[in-house]
N, C-alpha and C. Protein backbone atom coordinates (compact mmCIF):
# COMPACT_ATOMS: atom_id res chain seq x y z
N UNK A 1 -8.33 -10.85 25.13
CA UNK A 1 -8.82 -10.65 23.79
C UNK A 1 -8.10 -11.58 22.82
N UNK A 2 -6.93 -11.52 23.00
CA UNK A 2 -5.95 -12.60 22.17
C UNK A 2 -6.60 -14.08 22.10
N UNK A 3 -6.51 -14.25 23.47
CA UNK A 3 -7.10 -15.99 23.82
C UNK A 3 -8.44 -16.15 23.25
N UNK A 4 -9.69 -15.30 23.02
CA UNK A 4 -10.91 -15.39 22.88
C UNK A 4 -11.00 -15.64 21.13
N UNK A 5 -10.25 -13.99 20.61
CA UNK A 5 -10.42 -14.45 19.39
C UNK A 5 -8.95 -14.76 18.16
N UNK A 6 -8.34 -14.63 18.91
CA UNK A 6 -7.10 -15.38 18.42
C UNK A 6 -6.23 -14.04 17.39
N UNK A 7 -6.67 -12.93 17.29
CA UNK A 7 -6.05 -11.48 17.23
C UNK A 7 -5.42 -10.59 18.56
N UNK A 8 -5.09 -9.57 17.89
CA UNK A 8 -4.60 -8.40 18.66
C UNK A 8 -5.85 -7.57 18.82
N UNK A 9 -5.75 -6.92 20.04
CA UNK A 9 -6.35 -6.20 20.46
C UNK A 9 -6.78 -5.33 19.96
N UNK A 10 -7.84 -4.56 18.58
CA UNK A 10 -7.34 -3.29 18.05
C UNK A 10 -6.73 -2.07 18.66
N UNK A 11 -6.71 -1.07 18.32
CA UNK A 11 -6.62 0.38 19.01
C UNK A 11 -7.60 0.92 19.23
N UNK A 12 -8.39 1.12 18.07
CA UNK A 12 -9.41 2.26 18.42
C UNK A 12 -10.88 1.23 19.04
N UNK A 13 -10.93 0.29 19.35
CA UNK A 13 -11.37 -0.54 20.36
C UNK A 13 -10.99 -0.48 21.96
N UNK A 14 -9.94 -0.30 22.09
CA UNK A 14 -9.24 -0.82 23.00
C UNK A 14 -9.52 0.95 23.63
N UNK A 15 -9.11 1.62 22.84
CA UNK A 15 -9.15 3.54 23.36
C UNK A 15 -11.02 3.63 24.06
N UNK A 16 -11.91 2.99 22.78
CA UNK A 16 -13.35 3.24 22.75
C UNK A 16 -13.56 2.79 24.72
N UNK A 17 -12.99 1.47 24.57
CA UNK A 17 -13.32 0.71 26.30
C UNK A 17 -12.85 1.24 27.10
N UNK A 18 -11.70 1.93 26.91
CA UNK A 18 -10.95 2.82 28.22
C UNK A 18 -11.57 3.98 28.29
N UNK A 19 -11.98 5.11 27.30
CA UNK A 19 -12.55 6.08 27.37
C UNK A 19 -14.29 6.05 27.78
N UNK A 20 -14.66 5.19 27.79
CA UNK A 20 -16.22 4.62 27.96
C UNK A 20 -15.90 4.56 29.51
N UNK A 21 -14.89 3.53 29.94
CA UNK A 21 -15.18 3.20 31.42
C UNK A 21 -14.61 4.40 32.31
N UNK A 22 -13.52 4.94 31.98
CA UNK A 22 -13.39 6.48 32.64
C UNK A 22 -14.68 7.36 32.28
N UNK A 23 -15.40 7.36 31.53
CA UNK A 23 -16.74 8.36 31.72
C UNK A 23 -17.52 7.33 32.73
N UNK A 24 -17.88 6.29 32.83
CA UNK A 24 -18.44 5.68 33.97
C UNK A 24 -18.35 5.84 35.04
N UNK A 25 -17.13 5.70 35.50
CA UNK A 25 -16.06 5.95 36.54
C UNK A 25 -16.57 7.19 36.94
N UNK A 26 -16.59 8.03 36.66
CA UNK A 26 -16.24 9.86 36.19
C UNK A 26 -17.74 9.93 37.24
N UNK A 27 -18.28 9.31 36.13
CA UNK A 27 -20.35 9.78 36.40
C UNK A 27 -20.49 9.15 37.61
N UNK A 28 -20.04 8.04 38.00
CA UNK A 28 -20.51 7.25 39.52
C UNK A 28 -20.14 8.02 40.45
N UNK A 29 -18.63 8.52 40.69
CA UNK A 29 -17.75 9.36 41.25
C UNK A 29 -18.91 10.97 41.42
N UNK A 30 -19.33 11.61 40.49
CA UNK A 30 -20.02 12.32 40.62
C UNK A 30 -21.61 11.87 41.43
N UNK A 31 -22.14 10.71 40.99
CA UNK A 31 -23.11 10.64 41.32
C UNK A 31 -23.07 10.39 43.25
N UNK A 32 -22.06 9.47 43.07
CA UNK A 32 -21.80 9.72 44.75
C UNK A 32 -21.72 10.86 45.79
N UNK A 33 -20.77 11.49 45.30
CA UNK A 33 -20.59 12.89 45.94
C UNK A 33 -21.97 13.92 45.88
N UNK A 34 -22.87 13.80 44.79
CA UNK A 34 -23.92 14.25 45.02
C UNK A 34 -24.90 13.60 46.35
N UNK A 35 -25.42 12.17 46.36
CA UNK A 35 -25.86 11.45 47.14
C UNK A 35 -25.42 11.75 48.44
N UNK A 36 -23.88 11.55 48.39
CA UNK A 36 -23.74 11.86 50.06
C UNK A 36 -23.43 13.44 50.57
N UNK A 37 -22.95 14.72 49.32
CA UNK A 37 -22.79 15.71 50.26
C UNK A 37 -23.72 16.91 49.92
N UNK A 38 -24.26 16.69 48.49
CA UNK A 38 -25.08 17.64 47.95
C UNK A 38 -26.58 16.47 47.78
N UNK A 39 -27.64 16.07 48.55
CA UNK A 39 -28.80 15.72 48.79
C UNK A 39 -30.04 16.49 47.88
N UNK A 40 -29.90 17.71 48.03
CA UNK A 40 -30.79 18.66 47.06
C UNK A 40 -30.57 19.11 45.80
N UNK A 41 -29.28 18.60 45.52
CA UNK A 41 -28.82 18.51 44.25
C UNK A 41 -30.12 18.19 43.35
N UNK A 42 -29.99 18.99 42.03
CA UNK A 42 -31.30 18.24 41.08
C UNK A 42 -30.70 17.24 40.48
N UNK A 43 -31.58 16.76 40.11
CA UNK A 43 -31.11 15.39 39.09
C UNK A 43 -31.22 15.82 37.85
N UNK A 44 -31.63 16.73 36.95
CA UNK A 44 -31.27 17.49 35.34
C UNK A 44 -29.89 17.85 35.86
N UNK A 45 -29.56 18.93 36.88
CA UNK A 45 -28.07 19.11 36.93
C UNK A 45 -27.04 17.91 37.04
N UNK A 46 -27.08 17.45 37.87
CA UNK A 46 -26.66 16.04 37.82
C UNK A 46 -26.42 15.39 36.16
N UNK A 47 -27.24 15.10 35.60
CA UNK A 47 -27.39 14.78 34.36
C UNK A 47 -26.23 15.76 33.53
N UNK A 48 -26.83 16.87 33.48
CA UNK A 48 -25.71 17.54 32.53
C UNK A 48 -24.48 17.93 32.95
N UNK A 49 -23.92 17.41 34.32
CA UNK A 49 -22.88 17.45 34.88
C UNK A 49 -21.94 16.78 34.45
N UNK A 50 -22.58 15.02 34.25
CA UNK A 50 -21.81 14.14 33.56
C UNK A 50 -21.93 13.94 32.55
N UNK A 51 -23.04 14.96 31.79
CA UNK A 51 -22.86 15.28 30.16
C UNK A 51 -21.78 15.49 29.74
N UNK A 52 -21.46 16.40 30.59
CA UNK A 52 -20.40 17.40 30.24
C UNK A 52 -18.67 17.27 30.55
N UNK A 53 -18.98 16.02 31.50
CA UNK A 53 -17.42 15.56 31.88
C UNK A 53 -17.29 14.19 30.21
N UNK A 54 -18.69 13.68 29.92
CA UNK A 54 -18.63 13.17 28.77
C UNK A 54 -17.90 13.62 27.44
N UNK A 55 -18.13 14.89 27.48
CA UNK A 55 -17.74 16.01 25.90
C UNK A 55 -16.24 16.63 26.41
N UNK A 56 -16.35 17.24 27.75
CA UNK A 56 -15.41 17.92 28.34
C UNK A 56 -13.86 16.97 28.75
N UNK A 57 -13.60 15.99 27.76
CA UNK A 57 -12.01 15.75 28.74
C UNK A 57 -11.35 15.12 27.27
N UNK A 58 -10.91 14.14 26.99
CA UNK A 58 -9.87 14.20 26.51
C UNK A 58 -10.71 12.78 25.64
N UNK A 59 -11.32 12.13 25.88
CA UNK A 59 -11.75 11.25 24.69
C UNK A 59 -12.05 11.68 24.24
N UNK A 60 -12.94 12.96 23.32
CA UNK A 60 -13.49 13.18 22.01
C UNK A 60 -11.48 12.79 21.23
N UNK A 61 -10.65 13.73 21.65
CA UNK A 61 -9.07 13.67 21.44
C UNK A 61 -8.86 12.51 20.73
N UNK A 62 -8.74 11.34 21.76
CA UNK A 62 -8.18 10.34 21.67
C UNK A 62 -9.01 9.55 20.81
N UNK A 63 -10.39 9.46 20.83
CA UNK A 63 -11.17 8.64 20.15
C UNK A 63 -11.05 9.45 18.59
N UNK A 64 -10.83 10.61 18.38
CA UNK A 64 -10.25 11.29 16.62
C UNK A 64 -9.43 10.29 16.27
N UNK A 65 -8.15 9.60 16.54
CA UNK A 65 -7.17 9.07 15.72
C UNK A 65 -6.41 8.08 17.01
N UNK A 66 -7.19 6.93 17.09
CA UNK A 66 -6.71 6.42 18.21
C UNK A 66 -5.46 5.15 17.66
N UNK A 67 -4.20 5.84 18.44
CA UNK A 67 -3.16 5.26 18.02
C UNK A 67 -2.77 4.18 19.31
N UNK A 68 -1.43 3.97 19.01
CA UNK A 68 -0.86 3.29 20.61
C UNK A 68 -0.68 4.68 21.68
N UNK A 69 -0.66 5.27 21.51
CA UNK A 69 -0.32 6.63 22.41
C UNK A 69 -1.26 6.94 23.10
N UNK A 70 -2.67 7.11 22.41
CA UNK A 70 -3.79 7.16 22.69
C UNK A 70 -4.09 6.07 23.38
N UNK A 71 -3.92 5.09 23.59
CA UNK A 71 -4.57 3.47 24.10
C UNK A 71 -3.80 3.66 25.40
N UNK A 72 -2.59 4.00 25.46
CA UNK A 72 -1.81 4.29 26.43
C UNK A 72 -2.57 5.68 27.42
N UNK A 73 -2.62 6.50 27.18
CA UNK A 73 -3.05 7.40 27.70
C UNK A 73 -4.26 7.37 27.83
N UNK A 74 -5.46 6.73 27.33
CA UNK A 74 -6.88 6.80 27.16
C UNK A 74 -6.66 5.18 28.82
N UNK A 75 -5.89 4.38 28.82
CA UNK A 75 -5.60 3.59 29.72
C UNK A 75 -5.60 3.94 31.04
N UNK A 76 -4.66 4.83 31.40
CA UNK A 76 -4.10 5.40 32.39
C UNK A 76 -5.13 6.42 33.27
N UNK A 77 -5.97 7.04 31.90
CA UNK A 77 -7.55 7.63 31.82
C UNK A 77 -8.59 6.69 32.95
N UNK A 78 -8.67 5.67 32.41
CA UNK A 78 -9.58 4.48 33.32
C UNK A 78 -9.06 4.38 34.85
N UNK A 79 -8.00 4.13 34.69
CA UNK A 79 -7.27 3.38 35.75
C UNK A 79 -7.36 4.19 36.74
N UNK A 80 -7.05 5.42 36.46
CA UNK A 80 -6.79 6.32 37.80
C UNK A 80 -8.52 7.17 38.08
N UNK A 81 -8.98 7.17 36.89
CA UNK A 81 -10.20 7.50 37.61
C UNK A 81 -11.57 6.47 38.08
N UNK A 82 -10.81 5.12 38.19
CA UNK A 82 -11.67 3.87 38.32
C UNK A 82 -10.43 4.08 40.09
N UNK A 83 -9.27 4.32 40.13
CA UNK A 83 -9.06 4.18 41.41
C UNK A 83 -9.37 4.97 42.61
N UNK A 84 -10.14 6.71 41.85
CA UNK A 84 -10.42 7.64 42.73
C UNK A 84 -11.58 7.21 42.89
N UNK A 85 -12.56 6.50 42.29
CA UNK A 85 -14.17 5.93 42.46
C UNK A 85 -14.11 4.96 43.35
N UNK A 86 -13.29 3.93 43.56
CA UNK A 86 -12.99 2.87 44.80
C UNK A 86 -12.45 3.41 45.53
N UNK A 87 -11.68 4.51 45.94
CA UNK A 87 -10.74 4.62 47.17
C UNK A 87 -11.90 5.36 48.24
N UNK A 88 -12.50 6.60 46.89
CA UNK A 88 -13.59 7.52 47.63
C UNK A 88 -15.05 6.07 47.93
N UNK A 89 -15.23 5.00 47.23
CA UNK A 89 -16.04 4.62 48.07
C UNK A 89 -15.75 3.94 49.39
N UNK A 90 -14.42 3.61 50.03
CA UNK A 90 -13.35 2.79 50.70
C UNK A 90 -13.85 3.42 52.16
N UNK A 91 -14.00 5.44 51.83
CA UNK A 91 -13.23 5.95 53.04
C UNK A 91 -15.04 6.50 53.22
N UNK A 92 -16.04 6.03 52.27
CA UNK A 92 -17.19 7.44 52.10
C UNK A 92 -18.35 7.02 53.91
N UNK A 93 -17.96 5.86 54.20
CA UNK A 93 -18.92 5.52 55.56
C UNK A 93 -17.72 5.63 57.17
N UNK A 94 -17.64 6.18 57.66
CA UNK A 94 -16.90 6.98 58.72
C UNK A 94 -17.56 5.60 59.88
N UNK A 95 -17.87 4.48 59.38
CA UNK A 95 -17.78 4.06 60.62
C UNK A 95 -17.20 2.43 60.08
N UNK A 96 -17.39 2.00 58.78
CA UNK A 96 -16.43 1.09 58.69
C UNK A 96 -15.46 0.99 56.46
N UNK A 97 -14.47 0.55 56.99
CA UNK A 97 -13.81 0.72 56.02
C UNK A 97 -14.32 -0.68 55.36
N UNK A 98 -14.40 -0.49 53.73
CA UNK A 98 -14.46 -1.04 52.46
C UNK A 98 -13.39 -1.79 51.81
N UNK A 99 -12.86 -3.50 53.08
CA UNK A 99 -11.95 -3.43 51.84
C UNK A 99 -11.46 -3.90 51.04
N UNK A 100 -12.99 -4.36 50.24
CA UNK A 100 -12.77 -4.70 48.47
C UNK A 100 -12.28 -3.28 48.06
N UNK A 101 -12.93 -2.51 48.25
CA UNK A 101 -12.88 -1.03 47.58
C UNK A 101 -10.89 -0.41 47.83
N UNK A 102 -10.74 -0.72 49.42
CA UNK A 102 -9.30 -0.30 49.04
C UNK A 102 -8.15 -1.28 48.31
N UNK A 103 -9.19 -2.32 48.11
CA UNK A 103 -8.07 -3.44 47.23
C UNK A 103 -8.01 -2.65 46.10
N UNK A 104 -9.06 -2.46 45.57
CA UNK A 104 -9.24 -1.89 44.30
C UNK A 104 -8.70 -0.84 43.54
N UNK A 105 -8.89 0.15 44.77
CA UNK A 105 -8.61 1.48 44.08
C UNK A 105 -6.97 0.89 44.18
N UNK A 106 -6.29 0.83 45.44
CA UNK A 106 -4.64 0.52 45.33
C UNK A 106 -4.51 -0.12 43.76
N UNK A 107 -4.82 -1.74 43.86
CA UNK A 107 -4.80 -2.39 42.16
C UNK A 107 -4.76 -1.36 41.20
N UNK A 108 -6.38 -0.41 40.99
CA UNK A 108 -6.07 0.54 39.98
C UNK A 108 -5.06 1.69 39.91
N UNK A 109 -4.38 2.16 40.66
CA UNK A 109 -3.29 3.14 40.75
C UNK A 109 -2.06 2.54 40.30
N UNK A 110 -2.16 1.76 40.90
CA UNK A 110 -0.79 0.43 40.28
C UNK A 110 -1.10 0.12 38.92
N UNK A 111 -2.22 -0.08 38.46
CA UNK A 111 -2.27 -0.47 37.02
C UNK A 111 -2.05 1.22 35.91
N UNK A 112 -2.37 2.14 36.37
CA UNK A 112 -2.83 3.46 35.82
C UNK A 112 -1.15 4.06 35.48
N UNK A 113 -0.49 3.51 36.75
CA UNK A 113 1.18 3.68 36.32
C UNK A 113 1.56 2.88 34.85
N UNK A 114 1.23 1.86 34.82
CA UNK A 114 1.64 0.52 33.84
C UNK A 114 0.96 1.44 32.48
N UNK A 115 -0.02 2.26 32.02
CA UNK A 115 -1.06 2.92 31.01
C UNK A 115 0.00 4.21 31.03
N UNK A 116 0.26 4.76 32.02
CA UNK A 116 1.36 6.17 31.82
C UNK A 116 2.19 6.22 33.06
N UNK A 117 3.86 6.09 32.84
CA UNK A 117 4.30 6.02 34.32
C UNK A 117 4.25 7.45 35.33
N UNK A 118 3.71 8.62 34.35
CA UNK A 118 3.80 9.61 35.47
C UNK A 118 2.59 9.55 36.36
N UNK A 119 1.17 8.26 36.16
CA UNK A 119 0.76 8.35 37.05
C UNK A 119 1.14 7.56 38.33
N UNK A 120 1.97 7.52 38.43
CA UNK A 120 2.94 6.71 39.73
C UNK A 120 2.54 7.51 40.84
N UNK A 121 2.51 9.21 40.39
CA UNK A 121 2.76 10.33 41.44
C UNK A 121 1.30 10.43 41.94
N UNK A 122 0.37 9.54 41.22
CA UNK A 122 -1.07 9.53 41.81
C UNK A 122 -1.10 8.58 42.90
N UNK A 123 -0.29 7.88 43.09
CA UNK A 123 0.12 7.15 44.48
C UNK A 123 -0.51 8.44 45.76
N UNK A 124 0.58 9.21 45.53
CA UNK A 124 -0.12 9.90 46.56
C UNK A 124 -1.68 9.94 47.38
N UNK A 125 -2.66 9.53 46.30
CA UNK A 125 -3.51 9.89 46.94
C UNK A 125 -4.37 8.55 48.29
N UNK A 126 -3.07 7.29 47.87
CA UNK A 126 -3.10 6.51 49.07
C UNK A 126 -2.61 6.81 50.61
N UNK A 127 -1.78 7.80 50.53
CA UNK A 127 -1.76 8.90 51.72
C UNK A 127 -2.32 9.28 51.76
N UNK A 128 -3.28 10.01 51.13
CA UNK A 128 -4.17 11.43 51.57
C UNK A 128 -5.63 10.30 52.01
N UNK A 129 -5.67 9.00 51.53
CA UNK A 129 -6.85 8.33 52.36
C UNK A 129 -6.15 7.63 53.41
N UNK A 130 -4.93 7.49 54.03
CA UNK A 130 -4.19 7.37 55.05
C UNK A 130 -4.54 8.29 55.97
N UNK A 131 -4.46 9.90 55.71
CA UNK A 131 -4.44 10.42 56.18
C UNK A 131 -6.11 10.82 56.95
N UNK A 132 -7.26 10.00 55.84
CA UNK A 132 -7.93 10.42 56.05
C UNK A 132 -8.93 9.35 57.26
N UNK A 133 -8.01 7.97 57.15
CA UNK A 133 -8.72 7.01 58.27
C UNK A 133 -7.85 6.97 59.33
N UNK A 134 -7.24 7.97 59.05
CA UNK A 134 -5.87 7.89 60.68
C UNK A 134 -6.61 8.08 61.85
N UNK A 135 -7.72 8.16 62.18
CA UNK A 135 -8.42 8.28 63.82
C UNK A 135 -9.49 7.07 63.68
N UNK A 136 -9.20 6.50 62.53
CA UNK A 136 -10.63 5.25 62.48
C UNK A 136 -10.11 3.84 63.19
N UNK A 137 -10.72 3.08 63.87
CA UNK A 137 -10.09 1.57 63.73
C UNK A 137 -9.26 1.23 62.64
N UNK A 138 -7.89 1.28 62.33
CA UNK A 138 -7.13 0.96 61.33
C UNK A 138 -6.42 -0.66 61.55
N UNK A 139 -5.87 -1.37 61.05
CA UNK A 139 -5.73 -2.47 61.09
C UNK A 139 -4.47 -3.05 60.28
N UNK A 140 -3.46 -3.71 60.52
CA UNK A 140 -2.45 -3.82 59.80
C UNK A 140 -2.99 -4.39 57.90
N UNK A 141 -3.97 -5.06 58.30
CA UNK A 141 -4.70 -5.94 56.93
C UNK A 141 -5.08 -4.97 56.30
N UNK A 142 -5.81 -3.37 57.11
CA UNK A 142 -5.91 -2.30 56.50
C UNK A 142 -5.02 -1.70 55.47
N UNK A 143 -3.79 -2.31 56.08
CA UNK A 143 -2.90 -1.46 55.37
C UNK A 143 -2.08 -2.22 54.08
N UNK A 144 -2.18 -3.23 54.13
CA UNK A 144 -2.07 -4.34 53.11
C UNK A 144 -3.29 -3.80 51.93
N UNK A 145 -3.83 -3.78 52.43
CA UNK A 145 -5.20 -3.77 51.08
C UNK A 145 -5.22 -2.40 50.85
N UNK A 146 -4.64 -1.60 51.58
CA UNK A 146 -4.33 0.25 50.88
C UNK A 146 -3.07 0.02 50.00
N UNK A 147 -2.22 -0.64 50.81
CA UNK A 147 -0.90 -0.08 49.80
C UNK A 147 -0.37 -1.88 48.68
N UNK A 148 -1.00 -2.26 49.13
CA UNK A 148 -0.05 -3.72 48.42
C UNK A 148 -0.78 -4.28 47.55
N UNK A 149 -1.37 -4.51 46.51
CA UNK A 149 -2.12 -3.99 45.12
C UNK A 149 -1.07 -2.99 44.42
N UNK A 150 -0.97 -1.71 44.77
CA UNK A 150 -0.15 -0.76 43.98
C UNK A 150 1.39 -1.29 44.47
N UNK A 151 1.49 -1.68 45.55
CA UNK A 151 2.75 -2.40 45.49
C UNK A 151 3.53 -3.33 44.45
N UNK A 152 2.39 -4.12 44.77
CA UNK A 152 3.01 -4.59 43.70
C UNK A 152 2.96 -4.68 42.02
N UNK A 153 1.86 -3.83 41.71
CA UNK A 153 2.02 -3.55 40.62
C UNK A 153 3.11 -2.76 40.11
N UNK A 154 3.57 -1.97 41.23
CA UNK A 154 4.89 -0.93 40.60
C UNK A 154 6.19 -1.83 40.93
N UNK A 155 6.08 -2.72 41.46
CA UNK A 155 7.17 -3.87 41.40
C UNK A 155 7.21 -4.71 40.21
N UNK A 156 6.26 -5.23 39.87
CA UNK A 156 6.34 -5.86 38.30
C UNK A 156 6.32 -5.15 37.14
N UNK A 157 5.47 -3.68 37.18
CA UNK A 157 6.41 -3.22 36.33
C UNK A 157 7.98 -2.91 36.03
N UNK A 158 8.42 -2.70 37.44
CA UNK A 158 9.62 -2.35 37.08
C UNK A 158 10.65 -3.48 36.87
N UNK A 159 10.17 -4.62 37.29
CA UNK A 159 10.61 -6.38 36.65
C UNK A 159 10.36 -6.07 35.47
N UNK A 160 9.57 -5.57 34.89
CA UNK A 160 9.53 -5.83 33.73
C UNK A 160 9.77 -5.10 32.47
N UNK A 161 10.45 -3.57 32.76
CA UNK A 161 11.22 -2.63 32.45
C UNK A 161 12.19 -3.04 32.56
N UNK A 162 13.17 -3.69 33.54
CA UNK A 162 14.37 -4.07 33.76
C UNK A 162 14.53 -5.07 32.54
N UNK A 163 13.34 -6.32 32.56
CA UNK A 163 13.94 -7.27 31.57
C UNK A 163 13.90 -6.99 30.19
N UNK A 164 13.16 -6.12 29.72
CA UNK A 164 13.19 -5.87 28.30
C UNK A 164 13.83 -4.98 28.24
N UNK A 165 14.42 -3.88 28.84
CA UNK A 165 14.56 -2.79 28.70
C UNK A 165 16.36 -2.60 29.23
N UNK A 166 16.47 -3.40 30.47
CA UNK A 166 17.98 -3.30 31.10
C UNK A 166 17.68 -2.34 32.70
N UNK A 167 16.57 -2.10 32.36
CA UNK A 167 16.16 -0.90 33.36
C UNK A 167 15.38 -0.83 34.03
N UNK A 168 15.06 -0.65 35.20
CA UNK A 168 13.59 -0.50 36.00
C UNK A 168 13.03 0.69 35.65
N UNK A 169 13.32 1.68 35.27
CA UNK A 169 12.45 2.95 34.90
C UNK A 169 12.51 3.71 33.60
């Protein structure tokens, strides 16, 4: 944004794009899980499902008085639910793994720390899709593109806590 128009980023811009793409995120994530485990699902329910994750979470909040706190947290918002939408599409075909999708979701978990560091502990859920291709053809490259994205994003953050800060955490 800087380079394009030669300002700062606003806030309540910057909150509007993060809170927009976590309802995206949100609705695809839903729309999937309907497609593959609920088939007879209606599509009005459907609809007011992700109406309602629309009204129901924390942007109406953040988009009231969007500060740096908010941009921060409305961030962390995207990130981690843009990484549960790639990881769940990574693992959703049981006969081959996705892996742009586990580049992705890893990248976004790693970035979702950098927006709020307690989502670090959402790492976890790169185990629990560990856990969940552990009888599949797994592959060392597999495991590069699960964990090394969030690798190294929680490595440069903490380069970069250390240098401004004195501190890695």
């Amino acid at each position: 944004y800087l380079l394009i128009t030669g300002k700062q980023l606003p806030n309540n811009f910057a909150v509007f794009v993060f809170c927009f793409g976590a309802f995206i995120f949100s609705g695809l994530i839903l729309f999937h899980i309907r497609n593959i485990y609920f088939k007879n699902f209606p599509d009005w329910l459907l609809t007011l499902a992700i109406a309602n994750i629309g009204i129901c979470n924390l942007s109406p909040y953040f988009l009231r008085q969007p500060r740096i706190w908010e941009q921060a947290d409305s961030c962390g918002m995207f990130f981690i639910s843009g990484a549960i939408y790639f990881l769940f599409r990574a693992i959703e075909n049981e006969h081959k793994l996705k892996s742009i999708y586990l580049t992705l979701g890893s990248l976004f978990l790693g970035l979702s720390a950098g927006g709020r560091p307690h989502y670090i502990l959402s790492s976890v859920l790169l185990l629990i899709v560990l856990y969940k291709i552990r009888t599949w053809k797994i592959t060392y490259k597999h495991l590069i593109y699960l964990f090394g994205p969030c690798a190294i994003c929680i490595i440069l953050l903490g380069l970069y806590n250390y240098y401004r800060f004195e501190d890695p955490f």
